[in-house]
C-alpha atoms as a PDB file:
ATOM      1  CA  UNK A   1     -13.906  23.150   5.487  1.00  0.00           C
ATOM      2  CA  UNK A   2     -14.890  23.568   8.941  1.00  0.00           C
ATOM      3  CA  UNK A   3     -11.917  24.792  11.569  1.00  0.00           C
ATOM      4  CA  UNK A   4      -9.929  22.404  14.607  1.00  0.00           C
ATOM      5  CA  UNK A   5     -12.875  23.380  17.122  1.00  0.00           C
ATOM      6  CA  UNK A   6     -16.060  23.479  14.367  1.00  0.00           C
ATOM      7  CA  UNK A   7     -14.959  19.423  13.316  1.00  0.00           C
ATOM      8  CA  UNK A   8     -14.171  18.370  17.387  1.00  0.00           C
ATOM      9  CA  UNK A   9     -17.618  19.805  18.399  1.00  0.00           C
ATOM     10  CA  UNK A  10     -19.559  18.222  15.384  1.00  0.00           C
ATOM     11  CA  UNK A  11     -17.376  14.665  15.852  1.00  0.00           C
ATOM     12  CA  UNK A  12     -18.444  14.577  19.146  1.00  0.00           C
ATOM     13  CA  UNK A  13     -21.867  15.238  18.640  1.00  0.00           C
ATOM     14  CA  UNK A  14     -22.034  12.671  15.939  1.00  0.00           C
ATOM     15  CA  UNK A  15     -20.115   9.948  17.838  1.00  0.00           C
ATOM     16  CA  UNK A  16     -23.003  10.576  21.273  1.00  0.00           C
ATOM     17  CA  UNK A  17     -25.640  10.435  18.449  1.00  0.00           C
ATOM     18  CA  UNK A  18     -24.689   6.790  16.872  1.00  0.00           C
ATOM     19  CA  UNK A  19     -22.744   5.909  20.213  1.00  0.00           C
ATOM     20  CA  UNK A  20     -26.084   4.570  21.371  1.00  0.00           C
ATOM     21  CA  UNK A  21     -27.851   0.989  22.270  1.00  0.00           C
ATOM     22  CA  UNK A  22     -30.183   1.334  19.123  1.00  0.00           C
ATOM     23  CA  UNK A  23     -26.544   0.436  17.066  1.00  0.00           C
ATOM     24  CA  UNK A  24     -26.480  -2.715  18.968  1.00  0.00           C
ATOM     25  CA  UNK A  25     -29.341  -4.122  16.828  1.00  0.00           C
ATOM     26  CA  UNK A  26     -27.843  -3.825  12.878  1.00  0.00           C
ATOM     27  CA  UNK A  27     -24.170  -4.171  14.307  1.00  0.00           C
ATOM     28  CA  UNK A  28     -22.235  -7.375  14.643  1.00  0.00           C
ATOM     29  CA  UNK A  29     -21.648  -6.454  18.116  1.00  0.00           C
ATOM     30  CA  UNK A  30     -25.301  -7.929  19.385  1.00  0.00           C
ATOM     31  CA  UNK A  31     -23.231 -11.506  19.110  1.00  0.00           C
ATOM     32  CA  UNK A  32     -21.422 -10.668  22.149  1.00  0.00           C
ATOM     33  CA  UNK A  33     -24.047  -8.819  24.044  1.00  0.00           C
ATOM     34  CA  UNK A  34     -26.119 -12.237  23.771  1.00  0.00           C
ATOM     35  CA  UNK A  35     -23.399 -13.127  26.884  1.00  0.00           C
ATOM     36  CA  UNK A  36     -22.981 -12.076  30.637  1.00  0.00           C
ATOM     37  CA  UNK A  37     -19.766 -14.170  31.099  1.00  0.00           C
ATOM     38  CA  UNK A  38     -16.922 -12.579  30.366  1.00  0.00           C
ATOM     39  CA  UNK A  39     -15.072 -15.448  28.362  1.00  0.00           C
ATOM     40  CA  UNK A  40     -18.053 -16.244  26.600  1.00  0.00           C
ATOM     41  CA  UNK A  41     -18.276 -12.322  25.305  1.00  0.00           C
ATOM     42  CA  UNK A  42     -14.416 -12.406  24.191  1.00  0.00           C
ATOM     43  CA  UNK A  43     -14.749 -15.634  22.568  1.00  0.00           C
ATOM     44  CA  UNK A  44     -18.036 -14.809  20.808  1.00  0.00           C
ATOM     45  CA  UNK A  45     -16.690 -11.504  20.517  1.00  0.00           C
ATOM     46  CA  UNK A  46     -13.523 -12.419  18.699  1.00  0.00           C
ATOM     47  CA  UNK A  47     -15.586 -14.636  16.326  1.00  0.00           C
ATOM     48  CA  UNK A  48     -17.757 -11.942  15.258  1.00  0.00           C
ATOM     49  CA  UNK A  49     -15.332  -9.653  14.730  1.00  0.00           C
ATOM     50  CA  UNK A  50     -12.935 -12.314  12.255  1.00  0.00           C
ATOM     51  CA  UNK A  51     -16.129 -12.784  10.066  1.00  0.00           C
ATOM     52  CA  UNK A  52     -17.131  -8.976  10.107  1.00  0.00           C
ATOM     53  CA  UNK A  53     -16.564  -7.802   6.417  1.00  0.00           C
ATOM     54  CA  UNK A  54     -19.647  -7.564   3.719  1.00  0.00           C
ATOM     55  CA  UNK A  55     -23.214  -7.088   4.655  1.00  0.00           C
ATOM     56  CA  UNK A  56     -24.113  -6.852   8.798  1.00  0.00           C
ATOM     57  CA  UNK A  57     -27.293  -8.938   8.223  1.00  0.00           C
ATOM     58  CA  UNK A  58     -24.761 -11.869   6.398  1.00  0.00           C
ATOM     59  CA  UNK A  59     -22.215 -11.052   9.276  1.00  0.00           C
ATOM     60  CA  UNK A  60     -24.866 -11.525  12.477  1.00  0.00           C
ATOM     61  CA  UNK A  61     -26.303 -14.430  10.453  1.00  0.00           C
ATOM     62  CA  UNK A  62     -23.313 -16.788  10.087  1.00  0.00           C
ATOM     63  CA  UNK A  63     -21.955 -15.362  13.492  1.00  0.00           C
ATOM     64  CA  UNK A  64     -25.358 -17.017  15.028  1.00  0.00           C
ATOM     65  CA  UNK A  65     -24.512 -20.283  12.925  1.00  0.00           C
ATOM     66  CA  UNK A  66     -21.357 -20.590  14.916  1.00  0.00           C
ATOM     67  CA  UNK A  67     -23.090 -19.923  17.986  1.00  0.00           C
ATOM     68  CA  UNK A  68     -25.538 -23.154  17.552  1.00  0.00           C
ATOM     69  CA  UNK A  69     -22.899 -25.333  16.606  1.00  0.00           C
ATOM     70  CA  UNK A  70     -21.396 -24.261  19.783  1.00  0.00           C
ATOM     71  CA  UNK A  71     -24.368 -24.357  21.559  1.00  0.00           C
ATOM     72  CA  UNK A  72     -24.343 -21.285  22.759  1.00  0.00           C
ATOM     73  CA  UNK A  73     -22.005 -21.542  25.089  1.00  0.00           C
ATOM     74  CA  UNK A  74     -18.484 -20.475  23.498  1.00  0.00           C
ATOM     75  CA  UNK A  75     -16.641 -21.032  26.536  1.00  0.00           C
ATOM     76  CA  UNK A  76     -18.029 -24.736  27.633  1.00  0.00           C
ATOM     77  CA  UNK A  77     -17.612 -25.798  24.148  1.00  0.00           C
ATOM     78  CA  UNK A  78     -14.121 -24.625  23.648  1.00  0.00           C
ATOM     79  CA  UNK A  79     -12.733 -26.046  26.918  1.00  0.00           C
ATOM     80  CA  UNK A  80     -15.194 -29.384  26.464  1.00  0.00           C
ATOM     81  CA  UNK A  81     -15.091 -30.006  22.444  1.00  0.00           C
ATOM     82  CA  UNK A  82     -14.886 -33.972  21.414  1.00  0.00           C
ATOM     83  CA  UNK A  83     -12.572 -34.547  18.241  1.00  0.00           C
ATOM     84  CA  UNK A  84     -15.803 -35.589  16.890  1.00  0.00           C
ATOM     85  CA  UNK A  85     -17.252 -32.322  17.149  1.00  0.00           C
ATOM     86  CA  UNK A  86     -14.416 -30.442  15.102  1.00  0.00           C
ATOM     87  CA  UNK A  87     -14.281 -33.373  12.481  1.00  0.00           C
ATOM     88  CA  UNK A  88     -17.808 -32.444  12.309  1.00  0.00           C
ATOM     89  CA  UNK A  89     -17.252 -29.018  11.005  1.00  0.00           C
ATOM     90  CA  UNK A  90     -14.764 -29.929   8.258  1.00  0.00           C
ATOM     91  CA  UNK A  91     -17.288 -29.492   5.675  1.00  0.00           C
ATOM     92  CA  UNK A  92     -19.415 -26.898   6.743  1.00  0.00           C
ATOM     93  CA  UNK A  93     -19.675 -23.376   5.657  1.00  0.00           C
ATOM     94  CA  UNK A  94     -19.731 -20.591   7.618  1.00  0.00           C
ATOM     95  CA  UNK A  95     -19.078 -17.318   6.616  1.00  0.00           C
ATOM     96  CA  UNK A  96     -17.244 -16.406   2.677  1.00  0.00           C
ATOM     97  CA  UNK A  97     -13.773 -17.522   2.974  1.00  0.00           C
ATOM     98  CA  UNK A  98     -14.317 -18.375   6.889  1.00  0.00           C
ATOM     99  CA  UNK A  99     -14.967 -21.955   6.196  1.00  0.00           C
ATOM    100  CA  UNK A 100     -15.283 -25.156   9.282  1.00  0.00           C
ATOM    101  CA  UNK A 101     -11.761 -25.984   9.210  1.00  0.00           C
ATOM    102  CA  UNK A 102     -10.905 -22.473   9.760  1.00  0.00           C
ATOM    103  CA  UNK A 103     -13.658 -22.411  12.793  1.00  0.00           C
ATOM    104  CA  UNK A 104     -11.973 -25.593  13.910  1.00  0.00           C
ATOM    105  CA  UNK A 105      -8.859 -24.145  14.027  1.00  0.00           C
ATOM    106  CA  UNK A 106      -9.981 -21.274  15.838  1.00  0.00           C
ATOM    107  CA  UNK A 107     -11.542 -23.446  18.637  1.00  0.00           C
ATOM    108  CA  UNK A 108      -8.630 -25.532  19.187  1.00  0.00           C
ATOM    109  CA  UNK A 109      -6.355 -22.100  19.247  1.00  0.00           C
ATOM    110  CA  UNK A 110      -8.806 -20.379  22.159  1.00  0.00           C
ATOM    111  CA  UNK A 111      -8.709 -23.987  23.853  1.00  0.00           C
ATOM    112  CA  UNK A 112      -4.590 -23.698  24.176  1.00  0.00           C
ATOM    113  CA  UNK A 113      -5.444 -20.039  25.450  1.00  0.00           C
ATOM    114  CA  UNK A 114      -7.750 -20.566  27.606  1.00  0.00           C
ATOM    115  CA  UNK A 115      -5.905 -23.354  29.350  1.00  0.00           C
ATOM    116  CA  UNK A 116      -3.160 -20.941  30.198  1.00  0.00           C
ATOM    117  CA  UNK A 117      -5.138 -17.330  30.332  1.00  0.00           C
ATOM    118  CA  UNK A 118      -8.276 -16.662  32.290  1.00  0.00           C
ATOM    119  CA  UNK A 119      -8.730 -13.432  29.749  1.00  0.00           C
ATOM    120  CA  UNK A 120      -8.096 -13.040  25.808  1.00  0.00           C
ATOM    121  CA  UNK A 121      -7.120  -9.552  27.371  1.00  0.00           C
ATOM    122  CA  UNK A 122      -3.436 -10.977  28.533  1.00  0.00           C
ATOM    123  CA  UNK A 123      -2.586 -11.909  25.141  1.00  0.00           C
ATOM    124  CA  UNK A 124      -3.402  -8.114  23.799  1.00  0.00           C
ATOM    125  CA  UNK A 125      -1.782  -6.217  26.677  1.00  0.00           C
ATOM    126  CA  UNK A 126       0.238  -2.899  25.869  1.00  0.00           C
ATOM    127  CA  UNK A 127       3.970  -2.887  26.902  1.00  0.00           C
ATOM    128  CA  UNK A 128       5.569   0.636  28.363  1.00  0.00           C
ATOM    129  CA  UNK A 129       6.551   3.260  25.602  1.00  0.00           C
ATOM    130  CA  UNK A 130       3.638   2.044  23.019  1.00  0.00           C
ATOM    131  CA  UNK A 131       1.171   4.108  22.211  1.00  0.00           C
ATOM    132  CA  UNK A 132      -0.823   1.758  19.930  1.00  0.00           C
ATOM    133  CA  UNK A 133      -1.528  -1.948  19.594  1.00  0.00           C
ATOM    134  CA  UNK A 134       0.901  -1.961  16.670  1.00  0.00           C
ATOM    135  CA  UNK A 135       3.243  -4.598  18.654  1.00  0.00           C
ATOM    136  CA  UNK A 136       0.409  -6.191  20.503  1.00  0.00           C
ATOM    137  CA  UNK A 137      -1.425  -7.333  17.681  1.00  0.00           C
ATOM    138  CA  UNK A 138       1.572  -8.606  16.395  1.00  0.00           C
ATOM    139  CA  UNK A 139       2.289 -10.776  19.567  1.00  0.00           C
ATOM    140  CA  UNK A 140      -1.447 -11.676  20.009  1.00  0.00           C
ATOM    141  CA  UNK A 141      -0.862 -13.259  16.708  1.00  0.00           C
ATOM    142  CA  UNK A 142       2.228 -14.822  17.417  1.00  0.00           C
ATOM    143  CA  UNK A 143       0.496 -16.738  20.678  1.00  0.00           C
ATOM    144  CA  UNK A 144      -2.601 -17.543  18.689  1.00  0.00           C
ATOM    145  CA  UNK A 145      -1.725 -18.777  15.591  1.00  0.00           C
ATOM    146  CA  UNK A 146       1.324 -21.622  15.240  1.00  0.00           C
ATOM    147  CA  UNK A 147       4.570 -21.389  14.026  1.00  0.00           C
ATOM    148  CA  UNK A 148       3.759 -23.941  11.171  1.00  0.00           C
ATOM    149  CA  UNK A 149       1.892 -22.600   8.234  1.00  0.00           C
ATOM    150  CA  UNK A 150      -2.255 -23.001   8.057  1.00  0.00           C
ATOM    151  CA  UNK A 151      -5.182 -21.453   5.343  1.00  0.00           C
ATOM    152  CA  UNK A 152      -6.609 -19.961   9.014  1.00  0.00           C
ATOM    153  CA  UNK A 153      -3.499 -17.557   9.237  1.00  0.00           C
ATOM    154  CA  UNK A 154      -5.438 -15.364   6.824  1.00  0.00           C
ATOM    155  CA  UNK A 155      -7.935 -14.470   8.965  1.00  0.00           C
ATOM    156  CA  UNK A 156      -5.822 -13.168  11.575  1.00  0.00           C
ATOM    157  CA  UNK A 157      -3.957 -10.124  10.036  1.00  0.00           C
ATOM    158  CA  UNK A 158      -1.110  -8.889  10.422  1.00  0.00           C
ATOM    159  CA  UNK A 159      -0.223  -5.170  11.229  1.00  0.00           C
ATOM    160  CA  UNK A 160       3.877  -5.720  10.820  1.00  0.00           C
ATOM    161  CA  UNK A 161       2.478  -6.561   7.066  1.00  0.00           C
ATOM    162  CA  UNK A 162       0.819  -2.893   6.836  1.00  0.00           C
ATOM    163  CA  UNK A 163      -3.035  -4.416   7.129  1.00  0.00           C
ATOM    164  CA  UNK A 164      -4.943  -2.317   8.919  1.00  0.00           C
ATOM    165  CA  UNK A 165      -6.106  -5.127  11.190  1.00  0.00           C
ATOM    166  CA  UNK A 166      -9.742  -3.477  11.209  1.00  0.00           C
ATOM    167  CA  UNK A 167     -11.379  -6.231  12.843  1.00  0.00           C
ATOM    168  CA  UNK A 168      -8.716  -6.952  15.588  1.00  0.00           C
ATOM    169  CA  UNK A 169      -9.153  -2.956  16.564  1.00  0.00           C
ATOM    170  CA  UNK A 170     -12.922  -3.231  16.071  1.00  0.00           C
ATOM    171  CA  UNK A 171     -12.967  -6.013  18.675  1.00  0.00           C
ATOM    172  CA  UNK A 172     -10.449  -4.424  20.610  1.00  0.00           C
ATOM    173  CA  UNK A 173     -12.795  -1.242  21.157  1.00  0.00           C
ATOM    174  CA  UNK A 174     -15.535  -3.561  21.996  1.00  0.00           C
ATOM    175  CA  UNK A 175     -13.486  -5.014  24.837  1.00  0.00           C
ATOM    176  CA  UNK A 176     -11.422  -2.178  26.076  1.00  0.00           C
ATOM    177  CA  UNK A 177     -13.570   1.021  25.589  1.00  0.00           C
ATOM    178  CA  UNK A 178     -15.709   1.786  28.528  1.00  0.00           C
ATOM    179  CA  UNK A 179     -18.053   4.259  28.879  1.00  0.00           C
ATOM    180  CA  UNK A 180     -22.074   4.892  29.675  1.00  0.00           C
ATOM    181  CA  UNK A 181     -23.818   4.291  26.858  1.00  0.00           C
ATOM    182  CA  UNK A 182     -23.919   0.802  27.252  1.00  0.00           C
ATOM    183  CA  UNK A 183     -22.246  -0.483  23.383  1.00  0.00           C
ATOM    184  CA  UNK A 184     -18.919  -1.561  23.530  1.00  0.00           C
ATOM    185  CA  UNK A 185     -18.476  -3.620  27.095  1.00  0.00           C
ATOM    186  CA  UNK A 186     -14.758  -2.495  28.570  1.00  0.00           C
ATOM    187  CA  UNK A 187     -14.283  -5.376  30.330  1.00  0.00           C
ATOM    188  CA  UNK A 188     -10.503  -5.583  29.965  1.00  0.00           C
ATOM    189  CA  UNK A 189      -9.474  -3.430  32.812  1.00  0.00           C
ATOM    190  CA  UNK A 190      -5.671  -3.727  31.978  1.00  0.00           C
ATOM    191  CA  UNK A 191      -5.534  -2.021  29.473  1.00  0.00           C
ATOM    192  CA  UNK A 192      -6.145   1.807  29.105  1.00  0.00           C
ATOM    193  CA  UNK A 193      -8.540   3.261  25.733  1.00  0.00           C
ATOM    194  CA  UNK A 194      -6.012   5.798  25.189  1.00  0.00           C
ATOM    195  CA  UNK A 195      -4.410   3.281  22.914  1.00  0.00           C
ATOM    196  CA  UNK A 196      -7.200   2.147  20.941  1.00  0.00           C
ATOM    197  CA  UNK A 197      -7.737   2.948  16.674  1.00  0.00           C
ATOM    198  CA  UNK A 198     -10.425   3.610  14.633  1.00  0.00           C
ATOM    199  CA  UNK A 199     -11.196   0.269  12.752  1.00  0.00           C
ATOM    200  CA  UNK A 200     -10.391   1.125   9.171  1.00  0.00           C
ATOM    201  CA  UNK A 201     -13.162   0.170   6.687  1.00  0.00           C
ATOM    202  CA  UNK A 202     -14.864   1.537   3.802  1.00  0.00           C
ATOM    203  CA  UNK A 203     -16.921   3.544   5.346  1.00  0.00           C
ATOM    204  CA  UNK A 204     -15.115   5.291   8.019  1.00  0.00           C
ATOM    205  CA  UNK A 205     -11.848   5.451   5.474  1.00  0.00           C
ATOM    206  CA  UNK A 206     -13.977   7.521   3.138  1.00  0.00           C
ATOM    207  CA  UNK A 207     -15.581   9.796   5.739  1.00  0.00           C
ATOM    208  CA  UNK A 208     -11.932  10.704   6.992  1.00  0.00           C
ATOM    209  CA  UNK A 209     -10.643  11.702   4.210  1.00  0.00           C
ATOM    210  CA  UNK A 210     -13.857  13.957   2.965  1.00  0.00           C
ATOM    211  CA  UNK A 211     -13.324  15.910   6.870  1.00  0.00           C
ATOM    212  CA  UNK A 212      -9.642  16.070   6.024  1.00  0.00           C
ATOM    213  CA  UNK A 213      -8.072  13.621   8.794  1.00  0.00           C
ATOM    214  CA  UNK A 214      -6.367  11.580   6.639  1.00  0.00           C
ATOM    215  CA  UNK A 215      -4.733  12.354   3.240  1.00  0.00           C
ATOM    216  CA  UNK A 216      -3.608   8.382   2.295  1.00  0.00           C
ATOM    217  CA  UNK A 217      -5.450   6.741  -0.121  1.00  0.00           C
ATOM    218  CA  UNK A 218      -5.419   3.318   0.950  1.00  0.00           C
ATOM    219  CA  UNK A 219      -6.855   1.949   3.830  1.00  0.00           C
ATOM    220  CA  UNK A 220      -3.949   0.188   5.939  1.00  0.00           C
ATOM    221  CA  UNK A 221      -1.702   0.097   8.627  1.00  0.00           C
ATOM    222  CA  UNK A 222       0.226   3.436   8.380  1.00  0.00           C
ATOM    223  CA  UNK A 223      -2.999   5.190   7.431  1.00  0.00           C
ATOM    224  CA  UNK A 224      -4.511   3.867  10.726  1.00  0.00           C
ATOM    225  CA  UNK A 225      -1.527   5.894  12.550  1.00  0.00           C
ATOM    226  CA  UNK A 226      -2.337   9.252  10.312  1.00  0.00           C
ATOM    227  CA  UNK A 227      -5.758   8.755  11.785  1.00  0.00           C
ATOM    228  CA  UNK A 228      -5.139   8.160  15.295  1.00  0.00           C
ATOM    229  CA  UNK A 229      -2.826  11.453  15.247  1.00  0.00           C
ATOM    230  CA  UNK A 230      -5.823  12.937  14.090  1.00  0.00           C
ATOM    231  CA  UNK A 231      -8.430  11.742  16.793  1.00  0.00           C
ATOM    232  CA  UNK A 232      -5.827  12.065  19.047  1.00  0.00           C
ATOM    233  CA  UNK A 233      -6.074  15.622  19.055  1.00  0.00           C
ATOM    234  CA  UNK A 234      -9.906  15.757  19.455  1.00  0.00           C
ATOM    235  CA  UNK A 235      -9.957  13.513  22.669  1.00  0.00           C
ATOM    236  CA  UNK A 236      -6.539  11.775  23.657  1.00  0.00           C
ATOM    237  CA  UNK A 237      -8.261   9.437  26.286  1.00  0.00           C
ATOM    238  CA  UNK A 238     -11.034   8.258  24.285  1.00  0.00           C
ATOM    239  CA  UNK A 239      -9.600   8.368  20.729  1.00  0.00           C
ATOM    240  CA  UNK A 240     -12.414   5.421  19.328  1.00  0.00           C
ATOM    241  CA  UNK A 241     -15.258   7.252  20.336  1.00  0.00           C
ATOM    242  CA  UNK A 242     -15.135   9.064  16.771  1.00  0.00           C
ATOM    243  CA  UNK A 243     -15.792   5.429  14.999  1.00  0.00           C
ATOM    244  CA  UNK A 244     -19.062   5.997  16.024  1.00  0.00           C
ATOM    245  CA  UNK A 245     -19.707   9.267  14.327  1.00  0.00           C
ATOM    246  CA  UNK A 246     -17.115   7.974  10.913  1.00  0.00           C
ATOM    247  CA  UNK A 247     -19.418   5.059  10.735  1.00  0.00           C
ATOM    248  CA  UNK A 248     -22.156   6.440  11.234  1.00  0.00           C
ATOM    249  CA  UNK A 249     -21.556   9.454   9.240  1.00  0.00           C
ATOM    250  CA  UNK A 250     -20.670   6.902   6.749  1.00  0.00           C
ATOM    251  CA  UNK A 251     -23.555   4.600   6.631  1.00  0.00           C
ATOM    252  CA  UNK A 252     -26.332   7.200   6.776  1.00  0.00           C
ATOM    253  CA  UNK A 253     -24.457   9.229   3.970  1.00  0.00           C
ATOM    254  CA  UNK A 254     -25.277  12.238   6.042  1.00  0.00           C
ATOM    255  CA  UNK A 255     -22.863  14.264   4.378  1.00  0.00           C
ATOM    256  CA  UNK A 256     -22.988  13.658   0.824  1.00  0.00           C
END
């Protein structure tokens, strides 16, 4: 087992080594960089993110569907959307369980925000005395979704329900985590990376536990916090830096 300073030097070499424009290309995270404007990153952002889970290639692919249909220009079409263009995506299929009337619903939702919020970023913003987005998710949630029950709830989780909310934290990094290598776009200025998580997914789960951050078994809420306590310790003002070399480490198998 390698000691405190052996695993911080070899994290952070890892995370510079993935942390790097060539990840752009396989990652879901080329939806957003398609954009210059900022709402048109969050809200393509934000879509990406909701249907990132199975292959990347599937992910980008029905991201890009949702793009067309909104003619690639997320923002226009979500202020400027005709009733006949959501009836239109009743039937369609988009992504697994992410199905048109879920899309709809999403459109409709950022259309409410958007009305009353130049930035997604107000909606996420960390209160005095937290030190995660435990609470913030949980409000982002409670502005975004509606008080009366709907299959697109699903799709939003929920971290008061132990989920470990791994693509609200993945697109959280992509909007709040700033640095030069020219991935993730820190374009929410309000609110500081200290706070951010490492997404929690099969891959970096399993790579945590082999390096000995985490001893939980299952991949959810709490063991999100065992993590960050972890990372924490490594770099407190850029704790996500290290999904890059969990990832990374985890996709390559580089260490089996």
């Amino acid at each position: 087992m390698l000691n405190f300073e052996e695993l911080k030097s070899f994290l952070n070499e890892k995370a510079d080594q993935y942390n790097s424009p060539d990840f752009i290309e396989d990652d879901p995270i080329q939806i957003p960089h398609r954009f210059s404007l900022k709402q048109d990153v969050e809200i393509a952002g934000f879509l990406a993110a909701t249907i990132s889970w199975g292959n990347r290639k599937s992910i980008v692919k029905s991201a890009e569907k949702m793009l067309d249909i909104m003619g690639n220009s997320p923002y226009d079409f979500v202020l400027n959307y005709s009733d006949k263009d959501l009836e239109a995506l009743q039937d369609k299929s988009i992504h697994r369980t992410f199905n048109g009337q879920d899309f709809a619903y999403f459109i409709r939702q950022f259309n409410k925000i958007y009305k009353e919020n130049e930035s997604l970023e107000n909606l996420f913003l960390v209160k005095d005395q937290e030190t995660n987005f435990l609470h913030a998710i949980e409000r982002f949630r409670n502005s975004f979704l509606e008080t009366e029950k709907h299959r697109s709830h699903k799709h939003v989780s929920s971290p008061y329900k132990n989920s470990s909310s791994k693509r609200i934290i993945m697109f959280l990094r992509w909007m709040v985590r700033k640095d030069k290598h020219g991935v993730d776009f820190g374009i929410w200025k309000n609110i500081d990376q200290k706070h951010l998580s490492i997404p929690l997914d099969v891959h970096t789960g399993n790579m945590s536990r082999k390096l000995g951050l985490v001893s939980r078994t299952q991949n959810d809420w709490r063991t999100v916090e065992e993590l960050d306590i972890a990372i924490r310790q490594f770099d407190e003002k850029d704790p996500a830096k290290y999904d890059f070399a969990l990832f990374g480490l985890g996709v390559t198998k580089e260490l089996l």
